[in-house]
C-alpha atoms as a PDB file:
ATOM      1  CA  UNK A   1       0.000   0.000   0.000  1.00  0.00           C
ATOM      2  CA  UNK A   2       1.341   3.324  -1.199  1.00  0.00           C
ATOM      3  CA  UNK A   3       0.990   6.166   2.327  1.00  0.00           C
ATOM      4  CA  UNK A   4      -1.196   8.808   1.751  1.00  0.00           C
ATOM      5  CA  UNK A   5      -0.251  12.092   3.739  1.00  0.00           C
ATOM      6  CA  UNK A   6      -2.963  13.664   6.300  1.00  0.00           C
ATOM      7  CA  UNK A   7      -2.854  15.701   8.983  1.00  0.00           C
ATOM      8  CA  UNK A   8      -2.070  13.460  12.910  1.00  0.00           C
ATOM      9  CA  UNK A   9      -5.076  13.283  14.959  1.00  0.00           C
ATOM     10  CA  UNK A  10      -6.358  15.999  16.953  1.00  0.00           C
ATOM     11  CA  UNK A  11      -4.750  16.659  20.311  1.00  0.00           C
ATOM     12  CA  UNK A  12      -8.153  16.171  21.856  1.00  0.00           C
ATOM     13  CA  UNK A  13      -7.707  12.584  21.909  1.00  0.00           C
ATOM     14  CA  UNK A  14      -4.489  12.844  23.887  1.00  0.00           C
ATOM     15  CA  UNK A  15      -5.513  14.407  27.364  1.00  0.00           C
ATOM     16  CA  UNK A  16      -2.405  13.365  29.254  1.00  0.00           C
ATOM     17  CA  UNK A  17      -0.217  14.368  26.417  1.00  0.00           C
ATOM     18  CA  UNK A  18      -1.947  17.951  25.149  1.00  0.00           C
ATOM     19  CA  UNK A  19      -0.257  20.037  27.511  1.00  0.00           C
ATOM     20  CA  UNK A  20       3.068  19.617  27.639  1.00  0.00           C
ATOM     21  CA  UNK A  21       2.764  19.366  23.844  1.00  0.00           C
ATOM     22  CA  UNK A  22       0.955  22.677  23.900  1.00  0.00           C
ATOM     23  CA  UNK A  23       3.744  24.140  25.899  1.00  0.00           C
ATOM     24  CA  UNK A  24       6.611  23.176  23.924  1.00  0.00           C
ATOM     25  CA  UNK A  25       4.678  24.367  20.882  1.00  0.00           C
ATOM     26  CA  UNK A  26       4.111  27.764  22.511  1.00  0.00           C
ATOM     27  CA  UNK A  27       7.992  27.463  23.844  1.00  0.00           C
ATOM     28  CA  UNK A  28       9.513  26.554  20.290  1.00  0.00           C
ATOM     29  CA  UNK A  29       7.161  28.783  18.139  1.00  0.00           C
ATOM     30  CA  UNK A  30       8.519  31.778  21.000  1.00  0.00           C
ATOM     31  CA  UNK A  31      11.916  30.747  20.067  1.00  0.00           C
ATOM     32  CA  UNK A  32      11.282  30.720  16.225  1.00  0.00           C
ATOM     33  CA  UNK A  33       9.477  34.352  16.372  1.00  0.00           C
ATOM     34  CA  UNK A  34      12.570  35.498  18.150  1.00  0.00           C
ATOM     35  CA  UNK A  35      15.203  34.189  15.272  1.00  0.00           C
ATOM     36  CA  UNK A  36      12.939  35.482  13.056  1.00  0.00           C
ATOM     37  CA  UNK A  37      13.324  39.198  14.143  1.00  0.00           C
ATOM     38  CA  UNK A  38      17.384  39.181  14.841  1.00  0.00           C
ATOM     39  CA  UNK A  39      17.556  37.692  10.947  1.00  0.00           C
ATOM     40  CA  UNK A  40      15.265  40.587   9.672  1.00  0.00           C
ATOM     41  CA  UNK A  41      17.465  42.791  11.249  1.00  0.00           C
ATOM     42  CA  UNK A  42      20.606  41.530   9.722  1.00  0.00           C
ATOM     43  CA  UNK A  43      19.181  40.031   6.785  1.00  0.00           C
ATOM     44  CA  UNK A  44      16.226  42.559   6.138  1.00  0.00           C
ATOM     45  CA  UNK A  45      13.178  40.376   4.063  1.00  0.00           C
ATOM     46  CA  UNK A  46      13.687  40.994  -0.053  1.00  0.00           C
ATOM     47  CA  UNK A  47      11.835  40.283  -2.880  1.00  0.00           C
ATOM     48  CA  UNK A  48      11.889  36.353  -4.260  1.00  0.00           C
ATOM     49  CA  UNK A  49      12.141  37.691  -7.639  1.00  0.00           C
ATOM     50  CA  UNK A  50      14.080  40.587  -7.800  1.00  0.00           C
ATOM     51  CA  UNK A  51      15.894  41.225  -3.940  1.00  0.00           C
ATOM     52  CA  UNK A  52      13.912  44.278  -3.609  1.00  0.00           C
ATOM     53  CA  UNK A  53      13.630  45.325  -0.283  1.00  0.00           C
ATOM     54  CA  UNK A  54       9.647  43.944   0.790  1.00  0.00           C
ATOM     55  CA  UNK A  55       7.740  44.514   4.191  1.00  0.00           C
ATOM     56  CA  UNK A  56       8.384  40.278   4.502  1.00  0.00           C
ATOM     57  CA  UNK A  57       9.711  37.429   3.914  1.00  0.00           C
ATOM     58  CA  UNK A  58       8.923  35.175   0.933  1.00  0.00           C
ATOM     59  CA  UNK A  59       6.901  38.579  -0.861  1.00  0.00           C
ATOM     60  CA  UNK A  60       7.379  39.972  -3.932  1.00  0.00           C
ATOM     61  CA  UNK A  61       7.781  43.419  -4.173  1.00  0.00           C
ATOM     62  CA  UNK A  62       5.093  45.953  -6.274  1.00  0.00           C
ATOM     63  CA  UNK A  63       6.914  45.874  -8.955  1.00  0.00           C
ATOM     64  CA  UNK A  64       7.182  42.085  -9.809  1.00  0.00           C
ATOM     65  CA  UNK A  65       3.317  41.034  -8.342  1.00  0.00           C
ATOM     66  CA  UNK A  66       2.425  43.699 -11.212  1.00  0.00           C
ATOM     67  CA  UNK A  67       4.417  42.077 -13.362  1.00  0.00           C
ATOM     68  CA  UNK A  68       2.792  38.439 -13.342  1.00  0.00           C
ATOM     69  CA  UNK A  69      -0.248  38.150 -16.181  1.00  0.00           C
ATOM     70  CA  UNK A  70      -2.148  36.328 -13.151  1.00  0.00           C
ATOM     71  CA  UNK A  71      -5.176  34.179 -14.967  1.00  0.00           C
ATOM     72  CA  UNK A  72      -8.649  35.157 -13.575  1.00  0.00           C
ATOM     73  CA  UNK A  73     -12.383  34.915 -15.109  1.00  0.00           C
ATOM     74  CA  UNK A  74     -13.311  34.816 -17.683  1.00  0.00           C
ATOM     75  CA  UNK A  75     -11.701  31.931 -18.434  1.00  0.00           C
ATOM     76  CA  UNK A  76     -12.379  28.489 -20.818  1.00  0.00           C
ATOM     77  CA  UNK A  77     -13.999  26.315 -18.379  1.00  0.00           C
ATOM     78  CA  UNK A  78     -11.803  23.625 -19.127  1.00  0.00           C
ATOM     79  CA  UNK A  79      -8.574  24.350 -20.280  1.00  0.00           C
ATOM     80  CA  UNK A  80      -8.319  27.626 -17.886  1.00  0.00           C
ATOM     81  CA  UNK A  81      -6.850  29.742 -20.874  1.00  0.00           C
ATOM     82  CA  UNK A  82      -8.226  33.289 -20.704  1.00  0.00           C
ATOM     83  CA  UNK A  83     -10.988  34.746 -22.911  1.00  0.00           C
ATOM     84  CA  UNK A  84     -10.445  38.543 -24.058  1.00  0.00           C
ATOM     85  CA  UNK A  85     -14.024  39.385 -22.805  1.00  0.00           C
ATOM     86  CA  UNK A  86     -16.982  37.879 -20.752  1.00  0.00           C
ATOM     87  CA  UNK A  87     -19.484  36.121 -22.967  1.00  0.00           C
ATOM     88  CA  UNK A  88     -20.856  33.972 -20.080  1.00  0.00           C
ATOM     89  CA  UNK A  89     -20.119  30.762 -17.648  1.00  0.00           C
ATOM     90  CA  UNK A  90     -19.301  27.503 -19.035  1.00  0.00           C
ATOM     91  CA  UNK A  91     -17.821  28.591 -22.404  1.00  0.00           C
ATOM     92  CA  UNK A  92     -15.141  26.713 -23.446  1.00  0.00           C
ATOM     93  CA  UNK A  93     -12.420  27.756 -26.080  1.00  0.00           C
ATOM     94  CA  UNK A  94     -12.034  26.513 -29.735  1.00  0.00           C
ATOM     95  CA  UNK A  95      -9.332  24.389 -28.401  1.00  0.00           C
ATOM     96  CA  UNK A  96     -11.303  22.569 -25.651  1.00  0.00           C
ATOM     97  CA  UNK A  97     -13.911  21.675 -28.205  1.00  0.00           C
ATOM     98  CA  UNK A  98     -11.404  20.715 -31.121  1.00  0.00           C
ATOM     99  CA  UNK A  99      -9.532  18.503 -28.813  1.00  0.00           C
ATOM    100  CA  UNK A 100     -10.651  17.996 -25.533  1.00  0.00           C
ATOM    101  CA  UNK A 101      -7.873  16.940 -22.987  1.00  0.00           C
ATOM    102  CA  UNK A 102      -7.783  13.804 -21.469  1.00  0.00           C
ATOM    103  CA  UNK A 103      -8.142  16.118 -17.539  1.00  0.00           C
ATOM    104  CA  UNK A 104     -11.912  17.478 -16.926  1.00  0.00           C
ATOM    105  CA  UNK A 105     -10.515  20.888 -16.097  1.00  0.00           C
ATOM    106  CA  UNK A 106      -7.095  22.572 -15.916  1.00  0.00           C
ATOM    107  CA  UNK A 107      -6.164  25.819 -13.260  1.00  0.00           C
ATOM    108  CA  UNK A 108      -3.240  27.914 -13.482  1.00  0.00           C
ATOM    109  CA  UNK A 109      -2.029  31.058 -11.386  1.00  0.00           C
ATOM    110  CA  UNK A 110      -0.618  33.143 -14.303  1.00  0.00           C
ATOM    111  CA  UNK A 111       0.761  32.736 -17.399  1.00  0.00           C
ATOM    112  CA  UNK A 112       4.154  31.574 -18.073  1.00  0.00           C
ATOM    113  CA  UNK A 113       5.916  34.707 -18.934  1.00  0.00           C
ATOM    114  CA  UNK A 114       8.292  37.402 -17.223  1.00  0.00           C
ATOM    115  CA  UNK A 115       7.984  37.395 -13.586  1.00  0.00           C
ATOM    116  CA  UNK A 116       6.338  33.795 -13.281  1.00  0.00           C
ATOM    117  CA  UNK A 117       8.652  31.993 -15.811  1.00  0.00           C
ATOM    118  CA  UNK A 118      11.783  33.495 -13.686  1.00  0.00           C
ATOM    119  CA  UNK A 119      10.262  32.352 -10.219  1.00  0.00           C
ATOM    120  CA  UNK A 120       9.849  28.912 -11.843  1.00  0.00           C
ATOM    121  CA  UNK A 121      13.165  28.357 -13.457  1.00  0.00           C
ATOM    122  CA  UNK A 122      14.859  29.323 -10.194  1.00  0.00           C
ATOM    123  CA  UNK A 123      12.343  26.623  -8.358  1.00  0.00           C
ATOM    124  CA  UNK A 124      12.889  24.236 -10.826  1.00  0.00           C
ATOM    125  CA  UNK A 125      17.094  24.754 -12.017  1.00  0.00           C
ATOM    126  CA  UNK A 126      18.239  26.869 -10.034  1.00  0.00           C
ATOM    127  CA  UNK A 127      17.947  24.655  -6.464  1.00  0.00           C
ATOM    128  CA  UNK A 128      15.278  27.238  -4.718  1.00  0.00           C
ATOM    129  CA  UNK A 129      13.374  24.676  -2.904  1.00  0.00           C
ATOM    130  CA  UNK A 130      11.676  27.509  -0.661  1.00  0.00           C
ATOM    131  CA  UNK A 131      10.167  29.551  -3.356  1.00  0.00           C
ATOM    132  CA  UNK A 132       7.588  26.445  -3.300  1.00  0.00           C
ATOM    133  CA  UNK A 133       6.054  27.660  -0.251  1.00  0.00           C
ATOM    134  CA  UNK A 134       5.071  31.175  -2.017  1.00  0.00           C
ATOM    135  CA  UNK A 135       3.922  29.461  -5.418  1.00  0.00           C
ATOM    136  CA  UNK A 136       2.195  26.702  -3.590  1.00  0.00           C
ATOM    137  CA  UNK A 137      -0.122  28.878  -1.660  1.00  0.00           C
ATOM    138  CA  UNK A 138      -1.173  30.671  -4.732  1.00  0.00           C
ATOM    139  CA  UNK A 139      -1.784  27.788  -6.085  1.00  0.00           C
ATOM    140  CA  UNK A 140      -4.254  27.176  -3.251  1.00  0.00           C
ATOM    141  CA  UNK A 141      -5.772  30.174  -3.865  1.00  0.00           C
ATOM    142  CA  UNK A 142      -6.235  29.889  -7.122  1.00  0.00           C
ATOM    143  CA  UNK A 143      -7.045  26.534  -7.805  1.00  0.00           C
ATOM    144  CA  UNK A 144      -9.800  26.682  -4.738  1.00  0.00           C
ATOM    145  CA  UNK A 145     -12.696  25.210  -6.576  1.00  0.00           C
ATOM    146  CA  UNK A 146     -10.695  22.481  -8.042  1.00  0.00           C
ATOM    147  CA  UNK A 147      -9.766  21.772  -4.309  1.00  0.00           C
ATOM    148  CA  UNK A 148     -13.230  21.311  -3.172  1.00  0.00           C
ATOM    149  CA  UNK A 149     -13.589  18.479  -4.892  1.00  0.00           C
ATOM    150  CA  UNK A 150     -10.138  16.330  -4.747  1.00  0.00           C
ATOM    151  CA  UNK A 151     -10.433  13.590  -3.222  1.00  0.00           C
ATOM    152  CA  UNK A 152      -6.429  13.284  -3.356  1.00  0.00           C
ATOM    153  CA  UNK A 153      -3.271  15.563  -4.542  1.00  0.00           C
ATOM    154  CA  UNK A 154      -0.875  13.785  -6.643  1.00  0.00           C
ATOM    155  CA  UNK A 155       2.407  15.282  -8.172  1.00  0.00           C
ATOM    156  CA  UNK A 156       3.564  14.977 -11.580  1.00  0.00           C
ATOM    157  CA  UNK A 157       6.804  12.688 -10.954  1.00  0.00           C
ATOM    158  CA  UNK A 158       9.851  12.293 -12.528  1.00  0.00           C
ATOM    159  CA  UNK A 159      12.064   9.870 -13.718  1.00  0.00           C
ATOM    160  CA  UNK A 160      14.329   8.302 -11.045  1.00  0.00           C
ATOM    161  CA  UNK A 161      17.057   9.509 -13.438  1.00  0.00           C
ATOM    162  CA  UNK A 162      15.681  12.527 -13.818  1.00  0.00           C
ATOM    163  CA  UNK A 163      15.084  13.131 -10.074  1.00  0.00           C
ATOM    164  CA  UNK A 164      18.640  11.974  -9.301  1.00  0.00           C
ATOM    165  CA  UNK A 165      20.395  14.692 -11.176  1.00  0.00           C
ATOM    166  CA  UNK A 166      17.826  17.833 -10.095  1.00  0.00           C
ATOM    167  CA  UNK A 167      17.536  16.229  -6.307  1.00  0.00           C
ATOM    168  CA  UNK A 168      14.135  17.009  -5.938  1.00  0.00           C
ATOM    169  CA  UNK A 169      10.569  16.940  -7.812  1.00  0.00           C
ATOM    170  CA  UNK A 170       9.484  20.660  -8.041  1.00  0.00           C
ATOM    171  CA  UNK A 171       5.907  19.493  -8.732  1.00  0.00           C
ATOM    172  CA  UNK A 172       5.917  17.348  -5.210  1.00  0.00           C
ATOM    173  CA  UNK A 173       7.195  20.265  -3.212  1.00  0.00           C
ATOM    174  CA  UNK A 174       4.546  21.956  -4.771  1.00  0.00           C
ATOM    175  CA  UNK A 175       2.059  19.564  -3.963  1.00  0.00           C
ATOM    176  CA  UNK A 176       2.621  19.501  -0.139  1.00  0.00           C
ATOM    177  CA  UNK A 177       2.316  23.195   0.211  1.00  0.00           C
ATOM    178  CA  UNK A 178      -0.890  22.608  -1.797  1.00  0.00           C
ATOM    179  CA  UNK A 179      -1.845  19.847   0.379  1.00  0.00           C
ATOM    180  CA  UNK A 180      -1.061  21.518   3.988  1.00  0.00           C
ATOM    181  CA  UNK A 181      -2.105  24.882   2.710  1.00  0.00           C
ATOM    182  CA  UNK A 182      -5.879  22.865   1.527  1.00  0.00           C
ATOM    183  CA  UNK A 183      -5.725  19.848   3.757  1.00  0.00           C
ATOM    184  CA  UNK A 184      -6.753  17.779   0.917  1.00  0.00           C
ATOM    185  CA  UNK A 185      -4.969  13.945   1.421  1.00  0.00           C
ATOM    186  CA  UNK A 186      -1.248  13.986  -0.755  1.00  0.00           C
ATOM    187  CA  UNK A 187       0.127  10.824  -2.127  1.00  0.00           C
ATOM    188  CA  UNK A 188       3.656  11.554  -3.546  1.00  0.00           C
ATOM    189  CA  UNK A 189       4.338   7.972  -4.910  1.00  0.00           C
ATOM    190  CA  UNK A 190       0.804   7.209  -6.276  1.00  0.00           C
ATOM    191  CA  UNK A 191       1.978   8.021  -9.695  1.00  0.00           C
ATOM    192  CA  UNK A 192       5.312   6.503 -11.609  1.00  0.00           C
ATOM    193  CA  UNK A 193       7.057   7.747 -14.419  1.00  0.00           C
ATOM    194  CA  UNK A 194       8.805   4.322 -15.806  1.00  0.00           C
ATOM    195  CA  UNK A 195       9.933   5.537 -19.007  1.00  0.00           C
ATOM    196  CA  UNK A 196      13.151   7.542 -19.457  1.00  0.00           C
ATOM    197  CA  UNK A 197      11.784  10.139 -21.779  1.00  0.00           C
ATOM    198  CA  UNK A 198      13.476  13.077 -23.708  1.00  0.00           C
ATOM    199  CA  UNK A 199      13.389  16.790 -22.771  1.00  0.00           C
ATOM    200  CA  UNK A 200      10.066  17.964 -23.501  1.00  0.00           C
ATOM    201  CA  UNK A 201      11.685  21.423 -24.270  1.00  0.00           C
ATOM    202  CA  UNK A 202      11.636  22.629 -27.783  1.00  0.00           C
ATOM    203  CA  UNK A 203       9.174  19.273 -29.167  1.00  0.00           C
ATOM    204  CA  UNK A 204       6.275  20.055 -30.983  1.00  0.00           C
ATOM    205  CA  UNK A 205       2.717  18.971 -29.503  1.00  0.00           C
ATOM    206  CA  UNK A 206       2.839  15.647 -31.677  1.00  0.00           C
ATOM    207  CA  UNK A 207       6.253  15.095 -30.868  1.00  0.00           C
ATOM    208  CA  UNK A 208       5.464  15.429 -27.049  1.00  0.00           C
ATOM    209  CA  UNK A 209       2.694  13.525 -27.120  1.00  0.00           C
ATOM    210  CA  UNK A 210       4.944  10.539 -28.610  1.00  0.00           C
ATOM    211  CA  UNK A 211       7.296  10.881 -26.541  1.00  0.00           C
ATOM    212  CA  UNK A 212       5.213  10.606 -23.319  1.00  0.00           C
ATOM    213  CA  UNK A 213       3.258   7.131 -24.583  1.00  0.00           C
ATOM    214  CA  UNK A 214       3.285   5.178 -21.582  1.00  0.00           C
ATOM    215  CA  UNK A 215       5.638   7.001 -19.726  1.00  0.00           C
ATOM    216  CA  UNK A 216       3.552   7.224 -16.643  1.00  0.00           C
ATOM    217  CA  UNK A 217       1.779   3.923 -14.559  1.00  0.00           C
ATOM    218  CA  UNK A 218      -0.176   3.607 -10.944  1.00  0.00           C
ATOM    219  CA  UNK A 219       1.904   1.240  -9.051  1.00  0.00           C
ATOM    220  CA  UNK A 220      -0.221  -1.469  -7.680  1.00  0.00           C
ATOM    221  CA  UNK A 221       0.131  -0.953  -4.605  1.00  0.00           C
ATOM    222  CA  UNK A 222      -1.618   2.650  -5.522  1.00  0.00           C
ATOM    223  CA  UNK A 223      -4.673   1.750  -6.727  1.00  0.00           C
ATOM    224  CA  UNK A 224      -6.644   1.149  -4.185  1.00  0.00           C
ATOM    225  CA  UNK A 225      -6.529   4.670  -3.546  1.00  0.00           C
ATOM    226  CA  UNK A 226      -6.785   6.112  -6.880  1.00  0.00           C
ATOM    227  CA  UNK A 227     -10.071   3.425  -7.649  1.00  0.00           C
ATOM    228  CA  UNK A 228     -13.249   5.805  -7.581  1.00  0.00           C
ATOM    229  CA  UNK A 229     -11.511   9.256  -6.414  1.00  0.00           C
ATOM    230  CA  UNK A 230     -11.064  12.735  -7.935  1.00  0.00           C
ATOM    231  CA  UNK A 231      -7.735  13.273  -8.158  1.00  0.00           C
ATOM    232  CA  UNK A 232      -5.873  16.647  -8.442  1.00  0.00           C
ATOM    233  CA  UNK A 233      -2.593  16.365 -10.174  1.00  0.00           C
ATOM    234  CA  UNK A 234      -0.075  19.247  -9.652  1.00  0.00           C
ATOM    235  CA  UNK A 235       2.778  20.427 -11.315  1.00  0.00           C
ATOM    236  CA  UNK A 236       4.555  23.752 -11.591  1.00  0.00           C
ATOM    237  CA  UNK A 237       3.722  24.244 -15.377  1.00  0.00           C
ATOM    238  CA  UNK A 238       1.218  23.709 -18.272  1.00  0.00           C
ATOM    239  CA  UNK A 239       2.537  24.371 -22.003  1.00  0.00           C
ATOM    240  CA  UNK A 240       0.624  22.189 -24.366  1.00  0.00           C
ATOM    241  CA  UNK A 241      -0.844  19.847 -21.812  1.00  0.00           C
ATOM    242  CA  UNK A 242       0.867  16.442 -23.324  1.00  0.00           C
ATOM    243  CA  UNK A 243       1.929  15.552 -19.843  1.00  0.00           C
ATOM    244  CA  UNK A 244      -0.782  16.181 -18.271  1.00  0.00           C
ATOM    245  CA  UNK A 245      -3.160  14.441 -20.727  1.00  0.00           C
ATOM    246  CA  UNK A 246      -0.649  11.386 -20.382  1.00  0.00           C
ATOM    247  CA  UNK A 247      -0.427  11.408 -16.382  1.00  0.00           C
ATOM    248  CA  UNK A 248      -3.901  11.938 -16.537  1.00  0.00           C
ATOM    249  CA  UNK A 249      -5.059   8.934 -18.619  1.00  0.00           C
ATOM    250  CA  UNK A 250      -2.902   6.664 -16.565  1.00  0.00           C
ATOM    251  CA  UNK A 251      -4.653   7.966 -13.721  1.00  0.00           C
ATOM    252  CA  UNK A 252      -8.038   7.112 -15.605  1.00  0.00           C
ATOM    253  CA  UNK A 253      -7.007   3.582 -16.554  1.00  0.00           C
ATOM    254  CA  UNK A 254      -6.410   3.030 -12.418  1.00  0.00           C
ATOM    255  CA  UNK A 255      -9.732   3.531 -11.751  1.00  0.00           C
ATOM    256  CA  UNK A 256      -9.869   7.591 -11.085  1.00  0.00           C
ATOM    257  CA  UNK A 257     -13.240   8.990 -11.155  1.00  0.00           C
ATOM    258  CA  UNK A 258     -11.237  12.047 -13.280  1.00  0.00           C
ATOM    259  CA  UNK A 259      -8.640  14.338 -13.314  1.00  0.00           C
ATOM    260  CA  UNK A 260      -8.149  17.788 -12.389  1.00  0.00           C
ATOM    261  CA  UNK A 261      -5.177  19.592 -12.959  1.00  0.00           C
ATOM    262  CA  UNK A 262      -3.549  22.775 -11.163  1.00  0.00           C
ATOM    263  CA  UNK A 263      -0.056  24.461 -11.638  1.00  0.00           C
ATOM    264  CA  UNK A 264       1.682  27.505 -10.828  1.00  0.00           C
ATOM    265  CA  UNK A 265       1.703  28.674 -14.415  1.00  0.00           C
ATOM    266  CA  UNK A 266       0.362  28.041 -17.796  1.00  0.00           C
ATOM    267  CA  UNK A 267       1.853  28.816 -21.409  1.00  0.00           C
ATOM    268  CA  UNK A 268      -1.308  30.875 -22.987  1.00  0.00           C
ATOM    269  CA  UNK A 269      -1.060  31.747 -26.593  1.00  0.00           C
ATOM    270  CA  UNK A 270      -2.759  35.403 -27.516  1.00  0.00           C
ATOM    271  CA  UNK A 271      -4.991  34.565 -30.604  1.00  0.00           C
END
């Protein structure tokens, strides 16, 4: 059986216990509070993006928030690419209806351009494991009504290869934020990738698609939690949804009820 990730039981169910634990709590989150100022004095809080001075830590200053093309309605109800004006809920775009994606619905914070793409190549290359704490709780935020329904959160994994030479899996560190942030359930090892594939990077959509065929699988030992659930994959971003579509339909073929999918940004192409 694959663990799932959820919160440890309440502390009401631990009367001789809940004190003591209640005091250290209060004793170590004192302690933290009072590292926290002596480093803002000598290391005053900057901006993630650009080292701007910002009023705190993990922030982004004025001038880079304005900067990100965040993704809000009206929107194609299930790709999550932006419409230029309203015409009403439950459109979807020419794309959606030309070829539907193998996910029900897809959420993204922004799109993938200035600002955004910067924050994610320094996640993702450039070893900044704690910018996943900022990106995951707008993630949250924005992908709220996805999270309403999820059943389970399940990263996008990587190759063991692949993992081996980055030394972590942006999309799971994204995925716990999501997770703690929501409380939905995570599973970080309910979804394999078991085929060594090629960069996706500079492929065209056909070639991506081809080169993701049967890259991803639900281990066995998985599917008893996938069978009959809405799962929410994650990852940190969406450019012509061939992963997704292929993560997703392995999902489907284990027994998921369907497939949403959330990430920090999304490649959107201005018709």
């Amino acid at each position: 059986m694959i663990p799932v990730e959820q919160d440890g039981p309440p502390e009401h169910k631990f009367p001789f216990r809940a004190l003591p634990f209640r005091a250290a709590r209060w004793s170590a989150a004192a302690l933290r509070s009072g590292l926290r100022g002596v480093i803002g004095i000598v290391y005053p809080p900057s901006c993630i993006a650009c080292q701007a001075a910002t009023g705190e830590a993990q922030a982004l200053c004025a001038t880079c928030w304005g900067d990100i093309g965040f993704i809000e309605r009206p929107y194609c109800e299930r790709l999550g690419t932006p419409f230029a004006v309203d015409l009403g809920a439950g459109l979807l775009s020419p794309a959606a209806i030309a070829d539907p994606p193998v996910f029900t619905r897809a959420r993204a914070v922004c799109r993938f351009d200035g600002t955004a793409r910067e924050l994610v190549h320094r996640l993702k290359y450039g070893d900044r494991v704690e910018l996943g704490l900022t990106l995951g709780r707008m993630m949250a935020q924005a992908g709220r009504e996805l999270l309403g329904d999820a059943d389970l959160i399940v990263p996008v994994p990587l190759h063991r290869t692949r993992l081996w030479s980055r030394r972590f899996n942006q999309a799971a560190v994204l995925a716990r934020v999501v997770s703690n942030v929501s409380g939905v359930a995570l599973s970080p090892l309910a979804l394999a990738r078991v085929k060594r594939t090629r960069q996706q990077v500079g492929l065209t959509r056909p070639q991506r698609a081809d080169n993701l065929q049967g890259a991803f699988k639900v281990p066995a030992g998985a599917k008893p939690q996938i069978e009959g659930r809405r799962i929410l994959l994650i990852d940190d971003v969406l450019t012509t949804g061939s992963t997704a579509n292929a993560a997703a339909r392995a999902l489907l073929r284990a027994g998921a009820r369907d497939v949403d999918m959330l990430t920090f940004a999304r490649v959107v192409t201005d018709a």
